[in-house]
C-alpha atoms as a PDB file:
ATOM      1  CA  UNK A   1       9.372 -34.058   0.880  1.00  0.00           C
ATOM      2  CA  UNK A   2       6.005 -32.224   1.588  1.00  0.00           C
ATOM      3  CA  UNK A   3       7.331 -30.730   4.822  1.00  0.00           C
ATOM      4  CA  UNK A   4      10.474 -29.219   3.104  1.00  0.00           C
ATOM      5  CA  UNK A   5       8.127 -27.887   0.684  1.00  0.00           C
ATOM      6  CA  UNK A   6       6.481 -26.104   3.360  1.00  0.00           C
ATOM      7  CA  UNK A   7       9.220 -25.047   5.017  1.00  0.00           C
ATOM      8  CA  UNK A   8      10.845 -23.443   1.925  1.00  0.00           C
ATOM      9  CA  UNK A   9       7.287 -21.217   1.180  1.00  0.00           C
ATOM     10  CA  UNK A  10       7.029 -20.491   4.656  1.00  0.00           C
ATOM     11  CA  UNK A  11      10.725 -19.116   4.690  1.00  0.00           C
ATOM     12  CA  UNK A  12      10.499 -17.235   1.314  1.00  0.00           C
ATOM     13  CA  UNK A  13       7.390 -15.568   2.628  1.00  0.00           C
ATOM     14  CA  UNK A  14       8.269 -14.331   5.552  1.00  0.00           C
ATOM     15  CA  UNK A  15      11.413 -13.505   3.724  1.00  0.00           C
ATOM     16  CA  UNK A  16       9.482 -11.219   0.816  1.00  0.00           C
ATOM     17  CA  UNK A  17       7.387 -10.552   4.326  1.00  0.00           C
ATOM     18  CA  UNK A  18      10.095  -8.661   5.548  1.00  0.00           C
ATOM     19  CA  UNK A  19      11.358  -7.098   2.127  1.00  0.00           C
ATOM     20  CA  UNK A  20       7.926  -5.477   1.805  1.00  0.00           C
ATOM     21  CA  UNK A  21       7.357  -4.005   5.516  1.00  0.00           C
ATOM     22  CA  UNK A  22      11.234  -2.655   4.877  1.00  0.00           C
ATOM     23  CA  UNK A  23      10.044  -1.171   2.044  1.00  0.00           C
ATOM     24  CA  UNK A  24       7.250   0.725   3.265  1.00  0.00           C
ATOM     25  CA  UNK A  25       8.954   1.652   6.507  1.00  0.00           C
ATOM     26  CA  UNK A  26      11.964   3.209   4.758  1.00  0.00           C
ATOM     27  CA  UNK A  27       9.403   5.053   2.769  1.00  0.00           C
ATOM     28  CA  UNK A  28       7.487   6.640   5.091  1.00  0.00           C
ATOM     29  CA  UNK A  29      10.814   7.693   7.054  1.00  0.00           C
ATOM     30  CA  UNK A  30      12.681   9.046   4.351  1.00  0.00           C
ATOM     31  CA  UNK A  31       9.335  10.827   3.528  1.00  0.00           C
ATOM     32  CA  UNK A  32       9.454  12.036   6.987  1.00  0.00           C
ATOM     33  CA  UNK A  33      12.833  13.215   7.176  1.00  0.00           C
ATOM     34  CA  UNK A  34      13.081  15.300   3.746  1.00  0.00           C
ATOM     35  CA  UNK A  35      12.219  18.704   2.554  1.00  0.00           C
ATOM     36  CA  UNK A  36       8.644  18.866   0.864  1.00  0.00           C
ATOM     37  CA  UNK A  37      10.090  20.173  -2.263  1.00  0.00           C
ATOM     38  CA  UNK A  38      12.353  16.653  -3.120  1.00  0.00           C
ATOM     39  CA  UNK A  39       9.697  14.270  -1.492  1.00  0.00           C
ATOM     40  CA  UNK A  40       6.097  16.075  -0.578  1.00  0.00           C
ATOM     41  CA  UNK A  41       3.974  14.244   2.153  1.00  0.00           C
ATOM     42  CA  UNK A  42       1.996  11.244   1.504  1.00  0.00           C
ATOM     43  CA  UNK A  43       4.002  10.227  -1.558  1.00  0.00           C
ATOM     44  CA  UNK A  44       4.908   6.988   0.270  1.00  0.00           C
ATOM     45  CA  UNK A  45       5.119   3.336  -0.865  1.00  0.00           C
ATOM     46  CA  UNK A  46       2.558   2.052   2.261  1.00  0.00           C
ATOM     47  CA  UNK A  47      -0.349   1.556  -0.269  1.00  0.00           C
ATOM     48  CA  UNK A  48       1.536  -0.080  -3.334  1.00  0.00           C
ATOM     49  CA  UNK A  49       3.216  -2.656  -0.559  1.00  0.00           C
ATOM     50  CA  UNK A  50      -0.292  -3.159   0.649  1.00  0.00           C
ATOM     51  CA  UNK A  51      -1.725  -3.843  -2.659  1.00  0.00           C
ATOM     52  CA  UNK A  52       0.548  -5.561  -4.024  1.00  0.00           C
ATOM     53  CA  UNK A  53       0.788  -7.970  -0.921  1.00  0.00           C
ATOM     54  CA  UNK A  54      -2.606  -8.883  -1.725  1.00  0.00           C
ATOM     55  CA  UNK A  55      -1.899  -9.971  -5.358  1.00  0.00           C
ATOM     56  CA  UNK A  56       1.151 -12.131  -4.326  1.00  0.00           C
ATOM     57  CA  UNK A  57       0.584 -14.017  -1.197  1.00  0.00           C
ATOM     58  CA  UNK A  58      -2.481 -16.958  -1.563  1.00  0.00           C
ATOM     59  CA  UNK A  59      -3.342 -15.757   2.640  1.00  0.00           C
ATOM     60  CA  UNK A  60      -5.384 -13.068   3.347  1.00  0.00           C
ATOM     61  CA  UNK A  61      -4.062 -12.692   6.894  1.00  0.00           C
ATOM     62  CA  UNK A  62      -0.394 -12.487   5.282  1.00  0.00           C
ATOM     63  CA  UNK A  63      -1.189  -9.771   2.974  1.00  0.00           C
ATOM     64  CA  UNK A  64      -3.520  -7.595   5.463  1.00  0.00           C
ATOM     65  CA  UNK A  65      -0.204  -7.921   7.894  1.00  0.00           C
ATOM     66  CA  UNK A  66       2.394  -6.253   5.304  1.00  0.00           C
ATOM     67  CA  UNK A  67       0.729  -2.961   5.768  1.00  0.00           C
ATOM     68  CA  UNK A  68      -0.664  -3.036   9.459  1.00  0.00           C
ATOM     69  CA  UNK A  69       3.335  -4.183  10.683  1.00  0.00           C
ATOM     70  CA  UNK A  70       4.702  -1.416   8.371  1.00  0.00           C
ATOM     71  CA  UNK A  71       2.624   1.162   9.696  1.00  0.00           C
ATOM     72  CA  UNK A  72       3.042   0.089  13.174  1.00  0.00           C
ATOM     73  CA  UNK A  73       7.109  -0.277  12.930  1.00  0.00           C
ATOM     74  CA  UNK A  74       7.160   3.163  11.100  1.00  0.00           C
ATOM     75  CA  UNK A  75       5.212   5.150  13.693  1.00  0.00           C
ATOM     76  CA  UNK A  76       7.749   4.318  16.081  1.00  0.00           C
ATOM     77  CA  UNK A  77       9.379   7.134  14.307  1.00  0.00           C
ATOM     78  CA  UNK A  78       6.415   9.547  13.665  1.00  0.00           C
ATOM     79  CA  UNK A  79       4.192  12.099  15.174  1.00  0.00           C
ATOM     80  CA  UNK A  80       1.213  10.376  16.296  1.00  0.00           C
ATOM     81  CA  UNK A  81      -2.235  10.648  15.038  1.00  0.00           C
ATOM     82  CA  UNK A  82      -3.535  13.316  17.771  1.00  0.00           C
ATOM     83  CA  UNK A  83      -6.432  10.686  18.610  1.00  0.00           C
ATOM     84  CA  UNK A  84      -6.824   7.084  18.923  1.00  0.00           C
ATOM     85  CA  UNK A  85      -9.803   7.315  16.564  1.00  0.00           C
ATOM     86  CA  UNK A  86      -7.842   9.479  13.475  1.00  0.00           C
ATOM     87  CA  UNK A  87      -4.752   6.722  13.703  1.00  0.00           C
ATOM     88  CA  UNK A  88      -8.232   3.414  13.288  1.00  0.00           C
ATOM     89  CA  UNK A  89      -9.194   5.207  10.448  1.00  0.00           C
ATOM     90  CA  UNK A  90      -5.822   5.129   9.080  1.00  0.00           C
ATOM     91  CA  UNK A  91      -5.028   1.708  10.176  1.00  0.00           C
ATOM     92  CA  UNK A  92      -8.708   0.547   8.496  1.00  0.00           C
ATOM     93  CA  UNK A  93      -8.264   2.645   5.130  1.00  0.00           C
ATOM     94  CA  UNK A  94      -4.910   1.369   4.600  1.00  0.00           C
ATOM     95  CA  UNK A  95      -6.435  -2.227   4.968  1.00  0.00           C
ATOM     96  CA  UNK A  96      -8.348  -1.730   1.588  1.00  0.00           C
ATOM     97  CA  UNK A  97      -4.703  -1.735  -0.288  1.00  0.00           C
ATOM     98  CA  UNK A  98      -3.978  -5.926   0.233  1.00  0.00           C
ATOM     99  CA  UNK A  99      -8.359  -6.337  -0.474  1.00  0.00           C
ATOM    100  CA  UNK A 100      -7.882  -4.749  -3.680  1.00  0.00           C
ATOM    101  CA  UNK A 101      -4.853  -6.494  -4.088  1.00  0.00           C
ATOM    102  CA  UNK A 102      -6.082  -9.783  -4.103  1.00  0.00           C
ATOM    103  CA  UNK A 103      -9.207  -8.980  -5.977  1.00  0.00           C
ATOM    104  CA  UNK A 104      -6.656  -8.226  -8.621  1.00  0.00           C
ATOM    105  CA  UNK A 105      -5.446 -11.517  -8.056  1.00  0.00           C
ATOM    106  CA  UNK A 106      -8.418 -13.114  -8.987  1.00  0.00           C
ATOM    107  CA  UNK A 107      -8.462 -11.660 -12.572  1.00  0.00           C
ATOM    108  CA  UNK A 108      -5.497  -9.219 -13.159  1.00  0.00           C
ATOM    109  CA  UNK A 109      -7.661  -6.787 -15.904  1.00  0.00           C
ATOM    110  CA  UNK A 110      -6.671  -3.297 -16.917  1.00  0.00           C
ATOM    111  CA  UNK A 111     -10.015  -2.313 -15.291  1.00  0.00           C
ATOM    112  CA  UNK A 112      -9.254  -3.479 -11.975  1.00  0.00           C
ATOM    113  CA  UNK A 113      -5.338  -2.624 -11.740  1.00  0.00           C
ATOM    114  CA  UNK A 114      -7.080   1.070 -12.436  1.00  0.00           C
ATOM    115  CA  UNK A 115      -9.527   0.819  -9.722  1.00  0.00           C
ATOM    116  CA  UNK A 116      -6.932  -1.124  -7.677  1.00  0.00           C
ATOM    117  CA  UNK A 117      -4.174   1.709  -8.071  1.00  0.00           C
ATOM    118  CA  UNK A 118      -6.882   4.136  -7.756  1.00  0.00           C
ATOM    119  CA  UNK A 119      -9.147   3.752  -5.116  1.00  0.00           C
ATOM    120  CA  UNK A 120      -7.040   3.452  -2.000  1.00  0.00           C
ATOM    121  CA  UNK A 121      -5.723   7.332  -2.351  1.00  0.00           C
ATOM    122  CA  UNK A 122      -9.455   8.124  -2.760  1.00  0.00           C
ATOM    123  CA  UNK A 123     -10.705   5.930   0.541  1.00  0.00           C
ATOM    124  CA  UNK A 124      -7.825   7.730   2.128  1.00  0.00           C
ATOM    125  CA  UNK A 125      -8.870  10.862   0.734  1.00  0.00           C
ATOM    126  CA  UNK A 126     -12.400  10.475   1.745  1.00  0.00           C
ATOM    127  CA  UNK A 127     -12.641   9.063   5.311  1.00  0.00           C
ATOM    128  CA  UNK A 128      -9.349  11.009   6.813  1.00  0.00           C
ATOM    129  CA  UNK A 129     -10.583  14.311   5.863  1.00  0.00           C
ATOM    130  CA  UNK A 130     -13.762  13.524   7.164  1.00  0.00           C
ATOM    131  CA  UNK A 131     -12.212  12.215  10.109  1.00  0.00           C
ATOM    132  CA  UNK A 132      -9.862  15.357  10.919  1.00  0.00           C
ATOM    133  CA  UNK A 133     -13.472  17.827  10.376  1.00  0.00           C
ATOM    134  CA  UNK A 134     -14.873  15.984  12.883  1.00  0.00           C
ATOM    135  CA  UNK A 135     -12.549  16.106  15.259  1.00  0.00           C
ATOM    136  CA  UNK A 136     -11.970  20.219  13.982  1.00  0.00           C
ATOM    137  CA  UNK A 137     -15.702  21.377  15.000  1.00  0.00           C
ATOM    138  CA  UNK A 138     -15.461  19.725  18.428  1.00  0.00           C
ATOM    139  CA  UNK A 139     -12.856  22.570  19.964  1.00  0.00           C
ATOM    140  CA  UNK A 140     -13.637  26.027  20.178  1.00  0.00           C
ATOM    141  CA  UNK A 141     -11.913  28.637  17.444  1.00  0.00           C
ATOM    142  CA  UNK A 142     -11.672  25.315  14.958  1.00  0.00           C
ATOM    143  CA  UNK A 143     -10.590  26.097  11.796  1.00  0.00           C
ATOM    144  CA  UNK A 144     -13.708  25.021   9.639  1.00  0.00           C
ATOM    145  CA  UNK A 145     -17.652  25.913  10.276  1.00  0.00           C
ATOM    146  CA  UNK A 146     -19.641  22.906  11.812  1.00  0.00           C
ATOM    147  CA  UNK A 147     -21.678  22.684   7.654  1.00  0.00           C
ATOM    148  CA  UNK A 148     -20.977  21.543   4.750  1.00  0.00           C
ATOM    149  CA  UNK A 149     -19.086  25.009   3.605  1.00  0.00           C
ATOM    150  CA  UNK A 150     -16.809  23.836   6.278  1.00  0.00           C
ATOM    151  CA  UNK A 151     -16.517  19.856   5.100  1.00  0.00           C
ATOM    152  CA  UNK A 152     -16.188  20.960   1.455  1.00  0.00           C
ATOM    153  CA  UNK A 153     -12.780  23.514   2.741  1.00  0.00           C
ATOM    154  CA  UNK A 154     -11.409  20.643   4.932  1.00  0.00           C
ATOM    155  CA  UNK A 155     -11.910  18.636   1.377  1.00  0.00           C
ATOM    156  CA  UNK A 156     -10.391  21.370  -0.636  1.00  0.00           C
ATOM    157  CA  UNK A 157      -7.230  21.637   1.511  1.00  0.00           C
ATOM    158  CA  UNK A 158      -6.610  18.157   1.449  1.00  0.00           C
ATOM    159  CA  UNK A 159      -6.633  18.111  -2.859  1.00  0.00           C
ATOM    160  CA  UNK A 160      -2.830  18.073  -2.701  1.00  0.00           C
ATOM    161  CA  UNK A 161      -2.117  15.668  -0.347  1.00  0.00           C
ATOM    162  CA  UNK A 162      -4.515  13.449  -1.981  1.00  0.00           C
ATOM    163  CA  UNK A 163      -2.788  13.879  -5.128  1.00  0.00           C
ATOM    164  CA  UNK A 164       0.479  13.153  -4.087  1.00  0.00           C
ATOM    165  CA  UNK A 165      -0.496  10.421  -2.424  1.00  0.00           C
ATOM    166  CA  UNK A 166      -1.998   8.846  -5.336  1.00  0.00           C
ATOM    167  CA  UNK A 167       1.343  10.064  -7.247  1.00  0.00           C
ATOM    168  CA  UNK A 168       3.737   7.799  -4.984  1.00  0.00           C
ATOM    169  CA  UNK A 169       0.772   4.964  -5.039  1.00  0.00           C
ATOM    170  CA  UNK A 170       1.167   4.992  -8.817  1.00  0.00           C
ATOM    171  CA  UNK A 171       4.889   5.319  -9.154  1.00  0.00           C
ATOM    172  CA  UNK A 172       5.326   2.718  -6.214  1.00  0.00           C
ATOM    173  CA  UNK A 173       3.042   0.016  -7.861  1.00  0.00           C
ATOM    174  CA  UNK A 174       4.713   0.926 -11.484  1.00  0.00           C
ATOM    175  CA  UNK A 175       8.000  -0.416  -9.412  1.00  0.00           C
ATOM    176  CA  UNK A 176       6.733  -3.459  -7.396  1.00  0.00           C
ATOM    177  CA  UNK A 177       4.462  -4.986 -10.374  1.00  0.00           C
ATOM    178  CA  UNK A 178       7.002  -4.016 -12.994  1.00  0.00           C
ATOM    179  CA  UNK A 179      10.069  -5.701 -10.767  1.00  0.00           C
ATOM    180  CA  UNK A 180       7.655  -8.674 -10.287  1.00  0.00           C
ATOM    181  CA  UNK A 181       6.781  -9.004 -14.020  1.00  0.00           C
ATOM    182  CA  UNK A 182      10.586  -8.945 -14.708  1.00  0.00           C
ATOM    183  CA  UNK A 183      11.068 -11.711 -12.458  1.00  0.00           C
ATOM    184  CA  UNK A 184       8.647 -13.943 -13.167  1.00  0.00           C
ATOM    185  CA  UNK A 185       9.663 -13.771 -16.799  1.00  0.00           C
ATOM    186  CA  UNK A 186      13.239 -14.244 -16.025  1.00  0.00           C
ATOM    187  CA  UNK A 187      12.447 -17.232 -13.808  1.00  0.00           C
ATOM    188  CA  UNK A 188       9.999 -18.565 -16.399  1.00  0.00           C
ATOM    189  CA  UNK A 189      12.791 -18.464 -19.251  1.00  0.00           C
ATOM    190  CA  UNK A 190      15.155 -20.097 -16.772  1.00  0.00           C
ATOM    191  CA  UNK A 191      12.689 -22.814 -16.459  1.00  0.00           C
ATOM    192  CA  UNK A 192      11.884 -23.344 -20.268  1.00  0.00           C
ATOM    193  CA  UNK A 193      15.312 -23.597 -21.024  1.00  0.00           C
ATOM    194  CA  UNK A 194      15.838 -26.343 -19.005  1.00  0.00           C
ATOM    195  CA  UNK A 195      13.038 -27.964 -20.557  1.00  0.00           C
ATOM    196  CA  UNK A 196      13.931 -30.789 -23.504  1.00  0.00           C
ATOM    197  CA  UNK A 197      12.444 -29.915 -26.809  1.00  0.00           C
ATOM    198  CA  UNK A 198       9.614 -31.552 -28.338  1.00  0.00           C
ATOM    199  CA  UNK A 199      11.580 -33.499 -30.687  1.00  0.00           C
ATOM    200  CA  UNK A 200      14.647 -34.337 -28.931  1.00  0.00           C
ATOM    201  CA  UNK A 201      15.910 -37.632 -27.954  1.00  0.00           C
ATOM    202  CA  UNK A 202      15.790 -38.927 -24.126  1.00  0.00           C
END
């Protein structure tokens, strides 16, 4: 009986496994593949998967797979990076998402669904603009000074993307968490009526 238990979690999460990393991968294509003005760039679901990952699977390793397999599967499909060490920074910032997610877990609190939701645009925002500067001042005729006028307009230009990113992060989680609520209350009622009343005879 223990075994089939197993069995049964270990299919349903590699089943919601896949559901997720489908998710985000079909995100980031259609993202890809439309015009700016009906879907602008970064406004993908990679983050909200990631997050939310965290807060439903009890393994660490599970949840910090959901984004790392989406990203990989999706960049089958996508420019690349330009350098090994841009595409590690994405890789590592989008590693936060299934952290926060399962310091949600620990105690869900509007506090920390705001930081959660919030802080993985901002990471992004932080260390990939940094990241792209860097790389900027090391060719000749780069497109920002080697100061900080230069870091502070690589910053500036990157404003919208960081915003849209934490747009689809937002509207993505609304989705995932709100679908998940709806379930688990549907499933919960399903359970209770099944239940026998307080009072009633055996």
């Amino acid at each position: 009986m223990e075994l089939a238990h197993v069995n049964c979690e270990t299919r349903r999460n590699l089943w919601l496994v896949g559901l997720l990393v489908a998710i985000a991968v079909a995100g980031r294509w259609i993202g890809a593949s439309v015009d700016w003005s009906l879907l602008p760039p970064n406004f993908t679901p990679v983050a909200a998967v990631g997050l939310f990952a965290g807060f439903l699977f009890a393994s660490r390793t599970t949840a910090l797979l959901v984004p790392l397999v989406a990203l990989a599967v999706s960049n089958l499909a996508l420019d690349s990076y330009g350098s090994f060490w841009m595409g590690s920074i994405v890789y590592g910032t989008f590693m936060a998402a299934p952290l926060l997610g399962r310091w949600l877990r620990n105690r869900p609190t509007a506090v920390r669904a705001f930081v959660s939701v919030l802080l993985p645009a901002v990471l992004f925002f932080i260390t990939t603009n940094f990241a792209h500067w860097m790389m900027d001042i090391q060719h000749a005729g780069s497109a920002y000074a080697a100061n900080w006028h230069g870091l502070l307009a690589c910053y500036a230009r990157g404003i919208p993307f960081f915003r849209w990113m934490l747009e689809g992060d937002i509207a993505f989680c609304a989705m995932l968490f709100g679908a998940f609520g709806l379930i688990t209350c549907y499933a919960g009622r399903r359970v209770l009526a099944h239940v026998p009343a307080a009072n009633s005879r055996c």
